[in-house]
Protein backbone atom coordinates (compact mmCIF):
# COMPACT_ATOMS: atom_id res chain seq x y z
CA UNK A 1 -15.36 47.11 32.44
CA UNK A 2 -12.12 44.65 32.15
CA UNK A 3 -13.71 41.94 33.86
CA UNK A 4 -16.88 42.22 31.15
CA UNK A 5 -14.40 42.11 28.51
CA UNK A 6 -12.32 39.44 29.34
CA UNK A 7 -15.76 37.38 30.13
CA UNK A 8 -16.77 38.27 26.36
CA UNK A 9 -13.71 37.28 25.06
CA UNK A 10 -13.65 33.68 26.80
CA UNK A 11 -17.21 33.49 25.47
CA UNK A 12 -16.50 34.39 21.83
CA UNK A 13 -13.29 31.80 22.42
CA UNK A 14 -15.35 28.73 23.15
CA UNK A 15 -17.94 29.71 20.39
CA UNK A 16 -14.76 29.48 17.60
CA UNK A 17 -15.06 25.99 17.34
CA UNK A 18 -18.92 25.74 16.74
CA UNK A 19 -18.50 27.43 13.08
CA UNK A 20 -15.13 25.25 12.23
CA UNK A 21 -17.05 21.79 13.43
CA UNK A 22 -17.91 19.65 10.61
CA UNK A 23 -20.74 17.33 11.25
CA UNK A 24 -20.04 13.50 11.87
CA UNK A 25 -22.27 11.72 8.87
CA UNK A 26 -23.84 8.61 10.37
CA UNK A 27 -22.72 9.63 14.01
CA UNK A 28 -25.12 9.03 17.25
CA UNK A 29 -24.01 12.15 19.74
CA UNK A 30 -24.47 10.50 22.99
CA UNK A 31 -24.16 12.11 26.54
CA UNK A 32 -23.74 10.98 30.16
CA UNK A 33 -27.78 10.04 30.12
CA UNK A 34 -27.91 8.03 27.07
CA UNK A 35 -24.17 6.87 26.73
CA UNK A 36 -24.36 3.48 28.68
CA UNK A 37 -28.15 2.43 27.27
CA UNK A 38 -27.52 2.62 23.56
CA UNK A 39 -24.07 1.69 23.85
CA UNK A 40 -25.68 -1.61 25.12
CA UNK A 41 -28.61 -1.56 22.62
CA UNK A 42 -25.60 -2.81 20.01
CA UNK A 43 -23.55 -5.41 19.60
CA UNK A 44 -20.32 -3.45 18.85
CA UNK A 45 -19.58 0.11 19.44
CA UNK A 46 -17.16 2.66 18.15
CA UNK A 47 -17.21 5.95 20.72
CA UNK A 48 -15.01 8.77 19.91
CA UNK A 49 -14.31 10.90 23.12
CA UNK A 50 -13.34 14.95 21.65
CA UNK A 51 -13.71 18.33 22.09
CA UNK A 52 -17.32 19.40 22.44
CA UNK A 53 -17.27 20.64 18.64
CA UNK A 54 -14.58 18.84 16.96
CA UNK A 55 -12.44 19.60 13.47
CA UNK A 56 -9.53 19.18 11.58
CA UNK A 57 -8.12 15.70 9.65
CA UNK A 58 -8.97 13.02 12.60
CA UNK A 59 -12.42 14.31 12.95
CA UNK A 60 -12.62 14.08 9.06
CA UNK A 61 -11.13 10.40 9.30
CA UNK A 62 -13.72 9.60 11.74
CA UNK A 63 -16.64 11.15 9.84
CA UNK A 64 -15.48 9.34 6.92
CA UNK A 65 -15.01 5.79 8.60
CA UNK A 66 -18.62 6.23 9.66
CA UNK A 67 -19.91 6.35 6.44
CA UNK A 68 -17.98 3.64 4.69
CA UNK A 69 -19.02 1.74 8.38
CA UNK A 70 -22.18 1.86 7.24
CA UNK A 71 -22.14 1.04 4.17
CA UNK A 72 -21.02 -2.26 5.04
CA UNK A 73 -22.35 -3.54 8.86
CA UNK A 74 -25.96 -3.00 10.40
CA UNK A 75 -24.31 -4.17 13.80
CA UNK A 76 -21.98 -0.97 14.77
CA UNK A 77 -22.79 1.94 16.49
CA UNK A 78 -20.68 4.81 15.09
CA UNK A 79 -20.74 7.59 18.19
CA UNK A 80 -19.25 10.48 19.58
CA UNK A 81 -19.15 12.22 23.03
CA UNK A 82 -17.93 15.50 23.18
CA UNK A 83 -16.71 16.56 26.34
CA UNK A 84 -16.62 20.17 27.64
CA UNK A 85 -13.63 21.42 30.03
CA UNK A 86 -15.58 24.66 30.57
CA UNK A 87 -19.13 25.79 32.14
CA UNK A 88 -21.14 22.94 32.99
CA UNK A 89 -18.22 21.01 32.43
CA UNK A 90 -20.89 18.19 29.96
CA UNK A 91 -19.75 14.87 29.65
CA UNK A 92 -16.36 15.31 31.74
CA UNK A 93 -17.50 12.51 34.68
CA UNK A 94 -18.23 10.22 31.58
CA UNK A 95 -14.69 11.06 29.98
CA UNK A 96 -12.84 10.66 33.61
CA UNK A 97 -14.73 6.88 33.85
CA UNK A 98 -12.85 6.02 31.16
CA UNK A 99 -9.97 8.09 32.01
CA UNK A 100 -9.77 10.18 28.64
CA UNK A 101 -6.99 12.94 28.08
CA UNK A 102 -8.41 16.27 27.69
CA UNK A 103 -5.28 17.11 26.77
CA UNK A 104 -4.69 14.42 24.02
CA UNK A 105 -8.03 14.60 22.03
CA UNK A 106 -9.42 12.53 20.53
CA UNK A 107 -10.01 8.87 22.33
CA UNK A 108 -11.57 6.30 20.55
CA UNK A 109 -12.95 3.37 22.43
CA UNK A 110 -14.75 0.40 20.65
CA UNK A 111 -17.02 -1.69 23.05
CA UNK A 112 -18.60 -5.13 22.96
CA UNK A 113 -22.43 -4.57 23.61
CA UNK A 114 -21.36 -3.71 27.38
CA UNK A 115 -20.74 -0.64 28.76
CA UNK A 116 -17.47 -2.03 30.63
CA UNK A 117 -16.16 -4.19 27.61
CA UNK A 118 -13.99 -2.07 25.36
CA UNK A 119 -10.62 -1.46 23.81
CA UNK A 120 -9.04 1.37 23.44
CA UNK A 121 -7.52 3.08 20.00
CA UNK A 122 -3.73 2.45 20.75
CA UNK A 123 -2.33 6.06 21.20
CA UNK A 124 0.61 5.53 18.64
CA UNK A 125 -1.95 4.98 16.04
CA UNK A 126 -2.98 7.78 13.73
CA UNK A 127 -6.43 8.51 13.37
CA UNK A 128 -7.28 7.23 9.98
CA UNK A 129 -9.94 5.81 7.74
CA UNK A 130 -7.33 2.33 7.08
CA UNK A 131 -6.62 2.48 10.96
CA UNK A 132 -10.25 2.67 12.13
CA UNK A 133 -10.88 0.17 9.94
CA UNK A 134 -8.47 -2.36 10.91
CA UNK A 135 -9.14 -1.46 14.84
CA UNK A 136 -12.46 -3.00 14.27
CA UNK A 137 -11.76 -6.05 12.49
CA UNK A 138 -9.21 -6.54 14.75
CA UNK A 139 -11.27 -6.85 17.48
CA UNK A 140 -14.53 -7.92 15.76
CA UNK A 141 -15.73 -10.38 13.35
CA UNK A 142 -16.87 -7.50 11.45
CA UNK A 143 -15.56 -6.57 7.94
CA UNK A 144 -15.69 -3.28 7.02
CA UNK A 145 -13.20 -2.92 3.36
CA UNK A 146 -12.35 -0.25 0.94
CA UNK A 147 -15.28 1.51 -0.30
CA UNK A 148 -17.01 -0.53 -2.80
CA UNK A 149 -14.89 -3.88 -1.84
CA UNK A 150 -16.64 -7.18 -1.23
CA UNK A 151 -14.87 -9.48 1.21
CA UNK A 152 -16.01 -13.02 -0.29
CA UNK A 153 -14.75 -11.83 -3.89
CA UNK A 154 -11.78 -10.47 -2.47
CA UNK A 155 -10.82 -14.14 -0.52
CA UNK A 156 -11.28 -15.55 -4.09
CA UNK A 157 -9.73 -13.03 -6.33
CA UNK A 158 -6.27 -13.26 -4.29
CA UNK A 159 -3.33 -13.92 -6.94
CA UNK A 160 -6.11 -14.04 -9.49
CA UNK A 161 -3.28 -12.48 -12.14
CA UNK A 162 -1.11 -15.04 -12.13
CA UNK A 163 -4.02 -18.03 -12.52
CA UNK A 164 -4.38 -19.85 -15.77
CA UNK A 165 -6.26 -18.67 -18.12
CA UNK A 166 -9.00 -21.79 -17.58
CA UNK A 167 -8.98 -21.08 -14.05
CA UNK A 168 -9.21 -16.99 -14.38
CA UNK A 169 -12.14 -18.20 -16.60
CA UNK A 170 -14.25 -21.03 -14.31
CA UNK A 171 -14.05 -18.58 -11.30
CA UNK A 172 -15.22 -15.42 -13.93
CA UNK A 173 -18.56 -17.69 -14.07
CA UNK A 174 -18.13 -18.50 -10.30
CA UNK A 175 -18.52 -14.98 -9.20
CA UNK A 176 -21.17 -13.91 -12.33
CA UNK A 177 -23.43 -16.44 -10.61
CA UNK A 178 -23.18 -14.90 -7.25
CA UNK A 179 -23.17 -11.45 -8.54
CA UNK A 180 -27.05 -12.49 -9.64
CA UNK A 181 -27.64 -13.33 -6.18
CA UNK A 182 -26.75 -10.18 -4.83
CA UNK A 183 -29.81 -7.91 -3.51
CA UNK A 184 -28.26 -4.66 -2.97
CA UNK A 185 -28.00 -2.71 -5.71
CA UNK A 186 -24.63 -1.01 -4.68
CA UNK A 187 -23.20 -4.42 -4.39
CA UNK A 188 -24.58 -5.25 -7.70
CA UNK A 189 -22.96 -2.64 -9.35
CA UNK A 190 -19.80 -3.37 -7.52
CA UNK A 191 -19.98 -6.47 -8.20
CA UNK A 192 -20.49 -5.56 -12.03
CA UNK A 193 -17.09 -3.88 -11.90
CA UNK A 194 -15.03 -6.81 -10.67
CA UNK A 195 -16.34 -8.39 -13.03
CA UNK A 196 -15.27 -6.53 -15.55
CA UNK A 197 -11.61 -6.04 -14.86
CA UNK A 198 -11.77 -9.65 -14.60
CA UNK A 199 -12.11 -9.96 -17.86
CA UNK A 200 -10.09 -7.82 -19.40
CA UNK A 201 -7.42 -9.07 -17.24
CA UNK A 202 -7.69 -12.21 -18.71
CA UNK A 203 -7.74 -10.75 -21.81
CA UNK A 204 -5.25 -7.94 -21.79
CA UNK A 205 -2.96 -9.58 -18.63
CA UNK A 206 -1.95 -7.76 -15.83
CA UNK A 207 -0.76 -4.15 -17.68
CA UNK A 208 -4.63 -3.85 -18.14
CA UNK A 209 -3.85 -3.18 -14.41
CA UNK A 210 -1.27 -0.44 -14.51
CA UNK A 211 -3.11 1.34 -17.66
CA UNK A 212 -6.58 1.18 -15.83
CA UNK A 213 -5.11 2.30 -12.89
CA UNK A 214 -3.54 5.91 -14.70
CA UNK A 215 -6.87 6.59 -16.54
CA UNK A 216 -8.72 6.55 -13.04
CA UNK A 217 -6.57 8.39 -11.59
CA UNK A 218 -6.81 11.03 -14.30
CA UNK A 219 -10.02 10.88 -14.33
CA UNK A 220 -10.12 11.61 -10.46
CA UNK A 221 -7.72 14.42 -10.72
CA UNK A 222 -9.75 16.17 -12.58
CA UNK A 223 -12.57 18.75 -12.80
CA UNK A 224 -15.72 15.71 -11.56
CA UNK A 225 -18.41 16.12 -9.13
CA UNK A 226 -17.98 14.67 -5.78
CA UNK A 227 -20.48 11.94 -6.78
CA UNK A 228 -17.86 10.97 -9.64
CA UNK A 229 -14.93 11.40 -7.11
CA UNK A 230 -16.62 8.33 -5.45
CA UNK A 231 -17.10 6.27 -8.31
CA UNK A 232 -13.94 6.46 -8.88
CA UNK A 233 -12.38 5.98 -5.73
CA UNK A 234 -14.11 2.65 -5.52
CA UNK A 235 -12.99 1.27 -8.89
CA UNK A 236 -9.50 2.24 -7.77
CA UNK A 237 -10.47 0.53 -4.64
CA UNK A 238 -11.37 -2.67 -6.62
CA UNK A 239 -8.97 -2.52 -8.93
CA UNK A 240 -6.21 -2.54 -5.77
CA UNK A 241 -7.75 -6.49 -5.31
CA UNK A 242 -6.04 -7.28 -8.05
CA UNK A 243 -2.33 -5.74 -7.45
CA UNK A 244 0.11 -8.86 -7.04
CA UNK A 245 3.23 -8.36 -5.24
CA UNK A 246 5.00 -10.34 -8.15
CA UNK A 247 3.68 -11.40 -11.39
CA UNK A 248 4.97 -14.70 -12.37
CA UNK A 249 2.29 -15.65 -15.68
CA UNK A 250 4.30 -14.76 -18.46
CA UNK A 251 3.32 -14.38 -21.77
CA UNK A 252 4.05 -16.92 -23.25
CA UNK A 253 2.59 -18.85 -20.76
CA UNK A 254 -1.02 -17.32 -21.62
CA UNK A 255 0.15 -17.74 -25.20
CA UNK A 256 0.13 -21.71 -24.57
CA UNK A 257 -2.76 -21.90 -22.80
């Protein structure tokens, strides 16, 4: 009678974690038959190595990378192996190839369209969106920004508070010309809002900034939908592209010009 008892306990132990997992948006669950195939159908892969049903902030991280991934890159496989120390023992001999700590979950591995090409997530790092992000562009040519962030604006918007006014104005018209070139509506809409903080930078100077940033953040704080949490996370995000370390246009400066 113990020995059925202690057997339903262990059972009811490893079935926990099935009603705590929270489900990896955008993620491709691959096993010891399809890990090395698709892993090579891509040109980049991120592979997160965990428990067989994962939870808690780095799974979160992870689940939220993937869907900011992509948002922004066709070319990255966003994956995750989970790997049981019990029963069958699934996906262990694919965890042991590349030596994964079943005692240090989770591993993240990011490989090169080959199946023996990777890089491991240094172990001092923390498992975050920011570090996941710069892990890959570290080791890619791949640019994957703050949600709703467009790297070409960004290289020209750089110290973009302290221009003159005639220059904050030419590249205003520079980027309204390639915002009508832009296909995606997203990026159109993103596109829209750099624009207009542009603007009323160059209008208002940089406490438009500072003000802009408050409101948002009110706004966020509040009672919104998720959907509105969003939006305003990535106008926060954009309007972070404008931050200077030091602002050196004065006034009077703007006054003259």
């Amino acid at each position: 009678m113990m020995h059925i008892l202690v057997t339903l306990l262990l059972v009811a132990f490893h079935a926990i974690p099935s009603t705590w997992a929270v489900t990896c948006t955008g993620c491709v669950d691959l096993d010891e038959l399809s890990f090395q195939q698709t892993v090579e159908r891509f040109p980049y892969s991120i592979v997160k190595f965990d428990i067989a049903y994962p939870y808690g902030e780095k799974h979160e991280a992870f689940t939220a990378f993937s869907k900011s991934a992509h948002k922004a890159t066709k070319e990255l496989l966003i994956a995750t192996v989970g790997v049981k120390d019990y029963g069958e023992l699934e996906n262990k001999a694919l965890g042991d190839r590349y030596k994964v700590d079943d005692k240090n979950f989770p591993s993240i591995f990011l490989f090169k369209g080959n199946a023996d090409e990777y890089v491991q997530l240094p172990s001092h790092l923390d498992v975050t969106v920011d570090n996941l992000k710069a892990f890959v562009g570290a080791n890619t040519p791949l640019y994957i920004g703050r949600d709703g962030c467009i790297k070409e604006f960004n290289a020209l918007l750089k110290n973009y508070a302290n221009m003159p006014d005639a220059e904050q104005l030419k590249l205003i018209q520079e980027l309204q010309a390639k915002q009508e070139q832009l296909t995606n509506p997203e990026q159109q809409q993103n596109a829209k809002a750099y624009l207009i903080y542009m603007r009323k930078i160059n209008e208002l100077g940089y406490d438009f900034l500072e003000e802009e940033t408050k409101r948002l953040l009110r706004l966020k704080a509040g009672k919104v939908t998720e959907a509105k949490k969003e939006e305003l996370l990535r106008k926060l995000n954009i309007l972070e592209v404008f931050r200077v370390h030091k602002v050196t246009k004065t006034e009077q400066e703007k006054e003259e010009l």
